[in-house]
PDB file of N, CA and C in Angstrom:
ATOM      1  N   UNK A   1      68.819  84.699  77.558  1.00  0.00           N
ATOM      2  CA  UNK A   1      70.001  85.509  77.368  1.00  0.00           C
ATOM      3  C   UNK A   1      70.284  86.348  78.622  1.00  0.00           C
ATOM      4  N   UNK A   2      69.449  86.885  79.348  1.00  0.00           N
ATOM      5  CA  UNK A   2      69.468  87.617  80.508  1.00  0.00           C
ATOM      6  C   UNK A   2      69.982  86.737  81.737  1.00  0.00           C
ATOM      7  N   UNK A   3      69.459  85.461  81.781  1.00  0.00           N
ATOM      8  CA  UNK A   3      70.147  84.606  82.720  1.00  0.00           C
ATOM      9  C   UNK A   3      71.921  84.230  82.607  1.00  0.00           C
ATOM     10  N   UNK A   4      72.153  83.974  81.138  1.00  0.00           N
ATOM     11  CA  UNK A   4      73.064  84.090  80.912  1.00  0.00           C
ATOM     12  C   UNK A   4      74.179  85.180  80.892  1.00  0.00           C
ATOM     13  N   UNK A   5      73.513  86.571  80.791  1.00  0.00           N
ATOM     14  CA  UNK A   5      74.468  87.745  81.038  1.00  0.00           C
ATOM     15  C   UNK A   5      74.681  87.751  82.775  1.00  0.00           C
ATOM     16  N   UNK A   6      73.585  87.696  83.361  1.00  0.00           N
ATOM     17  CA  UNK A   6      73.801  87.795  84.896  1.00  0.00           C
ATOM     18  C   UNK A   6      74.524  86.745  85.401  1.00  0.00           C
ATOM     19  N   UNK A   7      74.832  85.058  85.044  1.00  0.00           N
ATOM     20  CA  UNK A   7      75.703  84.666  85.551  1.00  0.00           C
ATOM     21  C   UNK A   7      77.037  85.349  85.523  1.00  0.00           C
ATOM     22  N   UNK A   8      76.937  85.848  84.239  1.00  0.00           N
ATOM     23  CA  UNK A   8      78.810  86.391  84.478  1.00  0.00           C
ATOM     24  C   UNK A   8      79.245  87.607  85.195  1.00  0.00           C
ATOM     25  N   UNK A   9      78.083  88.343  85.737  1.00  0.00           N
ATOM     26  CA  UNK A   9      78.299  89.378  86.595  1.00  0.00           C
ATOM     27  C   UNK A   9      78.324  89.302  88.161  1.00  0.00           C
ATOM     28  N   UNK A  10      78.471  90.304  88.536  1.00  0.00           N
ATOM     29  CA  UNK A  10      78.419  89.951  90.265  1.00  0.00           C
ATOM     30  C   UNK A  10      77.483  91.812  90.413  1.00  0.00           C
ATOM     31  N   UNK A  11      76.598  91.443  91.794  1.00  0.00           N
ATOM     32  CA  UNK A  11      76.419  92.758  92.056  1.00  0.00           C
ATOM     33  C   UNK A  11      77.073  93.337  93.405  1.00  0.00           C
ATOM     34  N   UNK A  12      77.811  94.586  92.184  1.00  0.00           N
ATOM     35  CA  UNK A  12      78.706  95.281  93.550  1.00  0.00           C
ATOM     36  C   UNK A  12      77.710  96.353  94.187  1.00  0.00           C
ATOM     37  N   UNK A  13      78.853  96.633  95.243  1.00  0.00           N
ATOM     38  CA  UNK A  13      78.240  98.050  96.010  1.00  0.00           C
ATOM     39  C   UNK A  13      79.132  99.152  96.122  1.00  0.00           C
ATOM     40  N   UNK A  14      78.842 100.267  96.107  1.00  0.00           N
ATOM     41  CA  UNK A  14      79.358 101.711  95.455  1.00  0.00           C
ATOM     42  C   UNK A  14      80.665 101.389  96.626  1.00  0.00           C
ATOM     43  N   UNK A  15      79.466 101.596  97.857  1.00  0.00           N
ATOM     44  CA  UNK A  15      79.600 101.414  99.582  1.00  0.00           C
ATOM     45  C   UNK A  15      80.246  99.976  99.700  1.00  0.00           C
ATOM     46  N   UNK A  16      80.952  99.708 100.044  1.00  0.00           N
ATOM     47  CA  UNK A  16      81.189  98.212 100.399  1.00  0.00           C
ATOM     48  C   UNK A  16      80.155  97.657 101.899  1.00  0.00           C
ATOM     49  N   UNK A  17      79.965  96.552 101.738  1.00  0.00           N
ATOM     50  CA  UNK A  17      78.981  96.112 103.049  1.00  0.00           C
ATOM     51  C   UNK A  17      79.743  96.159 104.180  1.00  0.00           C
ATOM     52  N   UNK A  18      80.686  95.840 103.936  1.00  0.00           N
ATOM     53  CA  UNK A  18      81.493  95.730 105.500  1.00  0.00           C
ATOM     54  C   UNK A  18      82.014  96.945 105.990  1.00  0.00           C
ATOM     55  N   UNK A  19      81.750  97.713 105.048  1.00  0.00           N
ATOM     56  CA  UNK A  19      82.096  99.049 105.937  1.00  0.00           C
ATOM     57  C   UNK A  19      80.755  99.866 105.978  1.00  0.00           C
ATOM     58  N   UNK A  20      79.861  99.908 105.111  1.00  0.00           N
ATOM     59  CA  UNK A  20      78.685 100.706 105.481  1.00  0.00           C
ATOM     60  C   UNK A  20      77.543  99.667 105.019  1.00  0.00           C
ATOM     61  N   UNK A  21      77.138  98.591 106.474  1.00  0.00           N
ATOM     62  CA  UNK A  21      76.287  97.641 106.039  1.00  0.00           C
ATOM     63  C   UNK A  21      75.032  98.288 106.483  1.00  0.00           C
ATOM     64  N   UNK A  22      74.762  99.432 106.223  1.00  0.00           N
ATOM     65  CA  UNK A  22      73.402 100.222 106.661  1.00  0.00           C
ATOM     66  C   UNK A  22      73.056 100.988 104.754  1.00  0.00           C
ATOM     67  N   UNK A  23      73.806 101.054 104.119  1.00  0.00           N
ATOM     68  CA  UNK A  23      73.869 101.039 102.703  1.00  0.00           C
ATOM     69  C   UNK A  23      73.302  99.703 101.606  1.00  0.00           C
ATOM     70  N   UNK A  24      73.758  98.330 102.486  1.00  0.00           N
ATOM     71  CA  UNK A  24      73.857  97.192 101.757  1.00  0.00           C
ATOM     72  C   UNK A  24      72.440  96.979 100.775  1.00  0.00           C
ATOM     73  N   UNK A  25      71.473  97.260 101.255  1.00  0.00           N
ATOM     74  CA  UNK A  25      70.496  97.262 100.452  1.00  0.00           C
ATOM     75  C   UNK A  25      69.752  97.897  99.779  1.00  0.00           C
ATOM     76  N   UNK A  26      70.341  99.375  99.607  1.00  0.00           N
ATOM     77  CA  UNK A  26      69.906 100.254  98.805  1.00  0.00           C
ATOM     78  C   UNK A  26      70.365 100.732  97.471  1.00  0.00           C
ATOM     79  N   UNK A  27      69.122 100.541  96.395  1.00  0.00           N
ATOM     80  CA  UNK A  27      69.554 100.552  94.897  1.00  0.00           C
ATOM     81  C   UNK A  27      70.442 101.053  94.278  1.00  0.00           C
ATOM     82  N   UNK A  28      70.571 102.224  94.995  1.00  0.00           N
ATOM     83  CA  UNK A  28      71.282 103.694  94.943  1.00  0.00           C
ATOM     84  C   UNK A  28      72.845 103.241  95.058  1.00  0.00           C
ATOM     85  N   UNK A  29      73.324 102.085  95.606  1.00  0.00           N
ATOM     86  CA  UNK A  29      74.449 101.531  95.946  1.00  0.00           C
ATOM     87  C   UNK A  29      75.241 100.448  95.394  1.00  0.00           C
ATOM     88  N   UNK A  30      74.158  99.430  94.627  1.00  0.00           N
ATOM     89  CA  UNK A  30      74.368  98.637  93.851  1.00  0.00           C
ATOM     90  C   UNK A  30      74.631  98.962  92.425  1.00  0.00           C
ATOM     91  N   UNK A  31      75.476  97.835  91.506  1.00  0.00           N
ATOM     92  CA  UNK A  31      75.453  98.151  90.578  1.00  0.00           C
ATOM     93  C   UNK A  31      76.040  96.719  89.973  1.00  0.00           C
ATOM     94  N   UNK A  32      76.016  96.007  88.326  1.00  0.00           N
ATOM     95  CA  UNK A  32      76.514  95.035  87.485  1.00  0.00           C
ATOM     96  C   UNK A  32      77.833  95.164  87.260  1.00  0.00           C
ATOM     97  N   UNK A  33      78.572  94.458  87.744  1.00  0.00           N
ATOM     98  CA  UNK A  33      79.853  94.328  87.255  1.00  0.00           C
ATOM     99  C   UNK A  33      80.507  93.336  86.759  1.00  0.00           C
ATOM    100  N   UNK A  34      81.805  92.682  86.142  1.00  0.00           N
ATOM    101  CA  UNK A  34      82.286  91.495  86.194  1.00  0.00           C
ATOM    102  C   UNK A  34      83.157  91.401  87.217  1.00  0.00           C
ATOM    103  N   UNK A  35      82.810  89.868  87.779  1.00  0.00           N
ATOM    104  CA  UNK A  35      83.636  89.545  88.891  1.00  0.00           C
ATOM    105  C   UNK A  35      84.836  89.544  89.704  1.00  0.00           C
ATOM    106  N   UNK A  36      85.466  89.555  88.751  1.00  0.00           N
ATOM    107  CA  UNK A  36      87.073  90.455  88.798  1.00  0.00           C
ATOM    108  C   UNK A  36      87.339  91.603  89.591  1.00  0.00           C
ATOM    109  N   UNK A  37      86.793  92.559  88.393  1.00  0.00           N
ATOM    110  CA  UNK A  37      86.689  93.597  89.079  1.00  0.00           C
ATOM    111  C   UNK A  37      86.109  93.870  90.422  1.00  0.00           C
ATOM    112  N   UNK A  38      85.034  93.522  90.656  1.00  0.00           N
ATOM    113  CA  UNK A  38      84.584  93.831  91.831  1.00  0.00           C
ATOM    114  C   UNK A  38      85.377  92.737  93.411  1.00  0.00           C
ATOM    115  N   UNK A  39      85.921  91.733  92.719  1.00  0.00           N
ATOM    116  CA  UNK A  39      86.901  90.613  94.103  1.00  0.00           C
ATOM    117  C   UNK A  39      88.027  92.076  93.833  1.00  0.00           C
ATOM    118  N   UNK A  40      88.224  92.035  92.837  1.00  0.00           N
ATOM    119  CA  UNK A  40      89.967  93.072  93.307  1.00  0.00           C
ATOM    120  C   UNK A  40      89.745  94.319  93.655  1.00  0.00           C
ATOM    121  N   UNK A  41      88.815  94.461  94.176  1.00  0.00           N
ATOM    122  CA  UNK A  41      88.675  96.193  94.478  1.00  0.00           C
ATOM    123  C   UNK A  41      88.465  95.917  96.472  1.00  0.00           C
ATOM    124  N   UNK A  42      87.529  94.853  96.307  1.00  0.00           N
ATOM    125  CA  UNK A  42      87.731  94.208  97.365  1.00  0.00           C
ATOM    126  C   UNK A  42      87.376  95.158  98.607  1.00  0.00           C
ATOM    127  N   UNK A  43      87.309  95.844  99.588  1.00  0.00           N
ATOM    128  CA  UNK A  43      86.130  96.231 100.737  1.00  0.00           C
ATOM    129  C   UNK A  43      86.404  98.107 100.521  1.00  0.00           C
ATOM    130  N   UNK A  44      86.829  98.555  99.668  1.00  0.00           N
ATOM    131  CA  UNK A  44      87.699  99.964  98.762  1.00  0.00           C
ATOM    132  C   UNK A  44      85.914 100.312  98.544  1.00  0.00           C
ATOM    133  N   UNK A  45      85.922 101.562  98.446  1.00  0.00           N
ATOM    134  CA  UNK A  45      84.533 102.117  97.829  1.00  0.00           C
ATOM    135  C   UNK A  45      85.028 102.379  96.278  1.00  0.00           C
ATOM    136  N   UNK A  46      83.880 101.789  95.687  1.00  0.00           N
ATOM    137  CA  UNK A  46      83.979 101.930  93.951  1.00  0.00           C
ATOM    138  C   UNK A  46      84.341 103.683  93.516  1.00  0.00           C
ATOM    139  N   UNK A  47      85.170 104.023  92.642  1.00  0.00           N
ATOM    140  CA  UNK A  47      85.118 105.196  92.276  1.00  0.00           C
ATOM    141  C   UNK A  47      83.911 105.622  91.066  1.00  0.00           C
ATOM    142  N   UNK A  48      84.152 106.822  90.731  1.00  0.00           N
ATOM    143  CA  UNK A  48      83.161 107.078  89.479  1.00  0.00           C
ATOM    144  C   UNK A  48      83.725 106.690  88.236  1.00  0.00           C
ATOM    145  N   UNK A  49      85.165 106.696  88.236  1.00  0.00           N
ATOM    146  CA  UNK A  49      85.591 105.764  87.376  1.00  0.00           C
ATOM    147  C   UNK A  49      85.068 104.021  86.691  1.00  0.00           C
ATOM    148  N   UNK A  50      85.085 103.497  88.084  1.00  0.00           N
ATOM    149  CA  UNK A  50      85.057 102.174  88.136  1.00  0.00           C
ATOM    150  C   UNK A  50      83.560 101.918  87.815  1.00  0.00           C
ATOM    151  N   UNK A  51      82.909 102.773  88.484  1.00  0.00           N
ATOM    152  CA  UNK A  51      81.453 103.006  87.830  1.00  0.00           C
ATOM    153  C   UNK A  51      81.034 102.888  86.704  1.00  0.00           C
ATOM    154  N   UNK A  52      81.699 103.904  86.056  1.00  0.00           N
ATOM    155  CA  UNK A  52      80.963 104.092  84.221  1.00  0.00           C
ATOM    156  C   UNK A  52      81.847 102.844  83.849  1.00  0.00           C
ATOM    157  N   UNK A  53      83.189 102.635  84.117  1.00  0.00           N
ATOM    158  CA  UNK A  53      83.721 101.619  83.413  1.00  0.00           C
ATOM    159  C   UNK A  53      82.906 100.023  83.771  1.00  0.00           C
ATOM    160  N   UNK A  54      81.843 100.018  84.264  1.00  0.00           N
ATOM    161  CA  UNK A  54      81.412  98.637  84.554  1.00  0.00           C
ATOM    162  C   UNK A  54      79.902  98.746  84.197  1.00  0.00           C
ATOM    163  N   UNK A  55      79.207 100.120  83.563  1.00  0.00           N
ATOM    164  CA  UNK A  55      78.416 100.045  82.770  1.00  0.00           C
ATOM    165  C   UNK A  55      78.476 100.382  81.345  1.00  0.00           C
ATOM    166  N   UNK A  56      79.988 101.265  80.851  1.00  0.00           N
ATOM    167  CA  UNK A  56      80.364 101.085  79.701  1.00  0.00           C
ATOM    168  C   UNK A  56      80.161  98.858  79.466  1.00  0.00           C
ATOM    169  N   UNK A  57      81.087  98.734  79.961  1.00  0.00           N
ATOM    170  CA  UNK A  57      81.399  97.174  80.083  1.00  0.00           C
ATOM    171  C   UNK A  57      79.829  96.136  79.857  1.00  0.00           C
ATOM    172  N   UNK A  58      78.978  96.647  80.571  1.00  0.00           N
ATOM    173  CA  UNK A  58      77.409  95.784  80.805  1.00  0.00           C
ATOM    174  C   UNK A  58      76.700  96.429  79.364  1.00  0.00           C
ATOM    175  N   UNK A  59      77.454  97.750  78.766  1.00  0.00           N
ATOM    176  CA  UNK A  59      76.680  97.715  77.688  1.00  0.00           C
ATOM    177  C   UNK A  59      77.382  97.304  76.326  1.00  0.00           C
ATOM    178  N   UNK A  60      78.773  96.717  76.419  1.00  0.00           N
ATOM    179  CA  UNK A  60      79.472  96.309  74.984  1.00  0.00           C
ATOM    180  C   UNK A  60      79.441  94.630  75.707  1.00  0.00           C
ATOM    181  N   UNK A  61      78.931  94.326  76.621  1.00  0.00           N
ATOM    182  CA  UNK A  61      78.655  93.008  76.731  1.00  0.00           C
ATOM    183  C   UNK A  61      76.983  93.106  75.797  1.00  0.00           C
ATOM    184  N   UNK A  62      76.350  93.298  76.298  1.00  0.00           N
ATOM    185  CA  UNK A  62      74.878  93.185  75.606  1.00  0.00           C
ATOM    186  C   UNK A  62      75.461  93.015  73.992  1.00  0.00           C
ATOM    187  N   UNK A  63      75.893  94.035  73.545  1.00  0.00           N
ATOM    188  CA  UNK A  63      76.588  94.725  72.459  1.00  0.00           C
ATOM    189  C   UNK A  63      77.014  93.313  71.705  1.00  0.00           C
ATOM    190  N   UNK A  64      77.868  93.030  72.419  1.00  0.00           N
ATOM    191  CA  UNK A  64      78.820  91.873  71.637  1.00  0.00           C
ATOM    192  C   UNK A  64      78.662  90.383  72.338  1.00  0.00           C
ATOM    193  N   UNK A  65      77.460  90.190  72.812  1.00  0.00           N
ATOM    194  CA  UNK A  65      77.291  89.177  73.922  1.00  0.00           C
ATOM    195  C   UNK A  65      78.565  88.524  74.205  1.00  0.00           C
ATOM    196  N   UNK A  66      79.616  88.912  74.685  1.00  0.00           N
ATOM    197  CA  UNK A  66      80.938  88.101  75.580  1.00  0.00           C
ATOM    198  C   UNK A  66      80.870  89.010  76.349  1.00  0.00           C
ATOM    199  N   UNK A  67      79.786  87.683  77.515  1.00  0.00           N
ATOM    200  CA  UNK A  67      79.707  87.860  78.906  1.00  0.00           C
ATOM    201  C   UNK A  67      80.428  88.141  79.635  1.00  0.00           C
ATOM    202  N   UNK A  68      81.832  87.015  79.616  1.00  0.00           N
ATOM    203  CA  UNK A  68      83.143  86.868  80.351  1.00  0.00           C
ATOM    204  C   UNK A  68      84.390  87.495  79.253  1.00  0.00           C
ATOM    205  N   UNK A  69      83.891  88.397  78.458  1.00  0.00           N
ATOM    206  CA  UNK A  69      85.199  88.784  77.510  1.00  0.00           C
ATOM    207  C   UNK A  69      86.399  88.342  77.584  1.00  0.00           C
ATOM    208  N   UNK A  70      85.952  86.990  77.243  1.00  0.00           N
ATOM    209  CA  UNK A  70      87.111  86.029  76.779  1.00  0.00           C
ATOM    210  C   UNK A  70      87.357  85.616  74.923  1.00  0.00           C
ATOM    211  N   UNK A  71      86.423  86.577  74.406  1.00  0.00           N
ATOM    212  CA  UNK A  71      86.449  86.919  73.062  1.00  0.00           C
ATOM    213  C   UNK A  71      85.768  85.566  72.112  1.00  0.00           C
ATOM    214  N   UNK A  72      85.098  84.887  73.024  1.00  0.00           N
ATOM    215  CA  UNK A  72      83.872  84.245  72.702  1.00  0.00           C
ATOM    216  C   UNK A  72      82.888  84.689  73.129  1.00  0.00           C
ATOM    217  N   UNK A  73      82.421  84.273  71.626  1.00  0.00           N
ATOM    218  CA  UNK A  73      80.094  84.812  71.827  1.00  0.00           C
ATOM    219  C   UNK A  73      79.664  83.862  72.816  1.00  0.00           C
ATOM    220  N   UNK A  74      79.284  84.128  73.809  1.00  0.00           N
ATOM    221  CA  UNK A  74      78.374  83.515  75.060  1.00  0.00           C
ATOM    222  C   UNK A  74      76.891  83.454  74.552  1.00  0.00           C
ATOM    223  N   UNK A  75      76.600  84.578  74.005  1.00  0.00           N
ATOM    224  CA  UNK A  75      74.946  84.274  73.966  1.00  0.00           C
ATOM    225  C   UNK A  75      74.737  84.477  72.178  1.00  0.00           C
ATOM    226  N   UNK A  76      74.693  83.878  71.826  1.00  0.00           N
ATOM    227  CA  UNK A  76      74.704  83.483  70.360  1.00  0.00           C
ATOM    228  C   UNK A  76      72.986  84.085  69.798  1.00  0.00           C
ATOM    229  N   UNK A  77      73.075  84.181  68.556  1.00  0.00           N
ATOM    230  CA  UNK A  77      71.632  84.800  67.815  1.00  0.00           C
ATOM    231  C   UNK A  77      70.986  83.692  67.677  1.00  0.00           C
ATOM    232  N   UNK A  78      71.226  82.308  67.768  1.00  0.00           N
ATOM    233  CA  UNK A  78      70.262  81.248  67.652  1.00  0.00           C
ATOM    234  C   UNK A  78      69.854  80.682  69.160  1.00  0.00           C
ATOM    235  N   UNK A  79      70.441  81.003  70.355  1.00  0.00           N
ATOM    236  CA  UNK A  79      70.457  80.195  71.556  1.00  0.00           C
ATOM    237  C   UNK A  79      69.038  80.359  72.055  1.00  0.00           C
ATOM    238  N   UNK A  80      68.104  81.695  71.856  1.00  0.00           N
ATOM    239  CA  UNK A  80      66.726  81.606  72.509  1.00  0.00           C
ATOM    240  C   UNK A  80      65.856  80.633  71.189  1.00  0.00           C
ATOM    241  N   UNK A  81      66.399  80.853  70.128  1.00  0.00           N
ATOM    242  CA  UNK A  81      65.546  80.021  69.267  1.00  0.00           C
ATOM    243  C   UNK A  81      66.093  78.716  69.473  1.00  0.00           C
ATOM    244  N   UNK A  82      66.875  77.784  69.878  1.00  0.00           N
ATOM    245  CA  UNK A  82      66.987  76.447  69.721  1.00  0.00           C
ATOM    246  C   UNK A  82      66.815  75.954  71.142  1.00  0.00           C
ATOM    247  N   UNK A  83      66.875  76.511  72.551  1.00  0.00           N
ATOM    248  CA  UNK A  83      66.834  76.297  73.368  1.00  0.00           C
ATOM    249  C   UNK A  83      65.870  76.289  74.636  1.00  0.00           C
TER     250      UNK A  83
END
């Protein structure tokens, strides 16, 4: 299920790399988002907004497993047991 939640995410950076690639690898900077969001924000530094809204988001994904909230269950209650 964890493999499956992380395909549908991307990991952003608070910092974008191309503007502060002396940031790029520090924890403190990273964070789970969906992909979208983080292509359309695009080389912009994340706000605190965009922040909580992309761990609100990583936790009503767990929540409701739709990974890609396309309003299908991605990770289903039988998938670690049959698979």
């Amino acid at each position: 299920m964890i493999r499956e939640f992380m395909h549908h995410k991307h990991i952003s950076h608070i910092y974008p790399q191309s503007e502060y690639p002396d940031l790029a690898d520090e924890i403190d900077n990273v964070f789970l988002e969906d992909p979208h969001e983080n292509l359309s924000r695009g080389s912009n530094v994340a706000t605190p907004s965009e922040f909580f809204d992309a761990r609100l988001d990583n936790a009503m994904d767990v929540f409701d497993r739709d990974w890609n909230d396309d309003g299908i269950l991605d990770g289903g209650i039988f998938d670690s047991i049959f698979s």
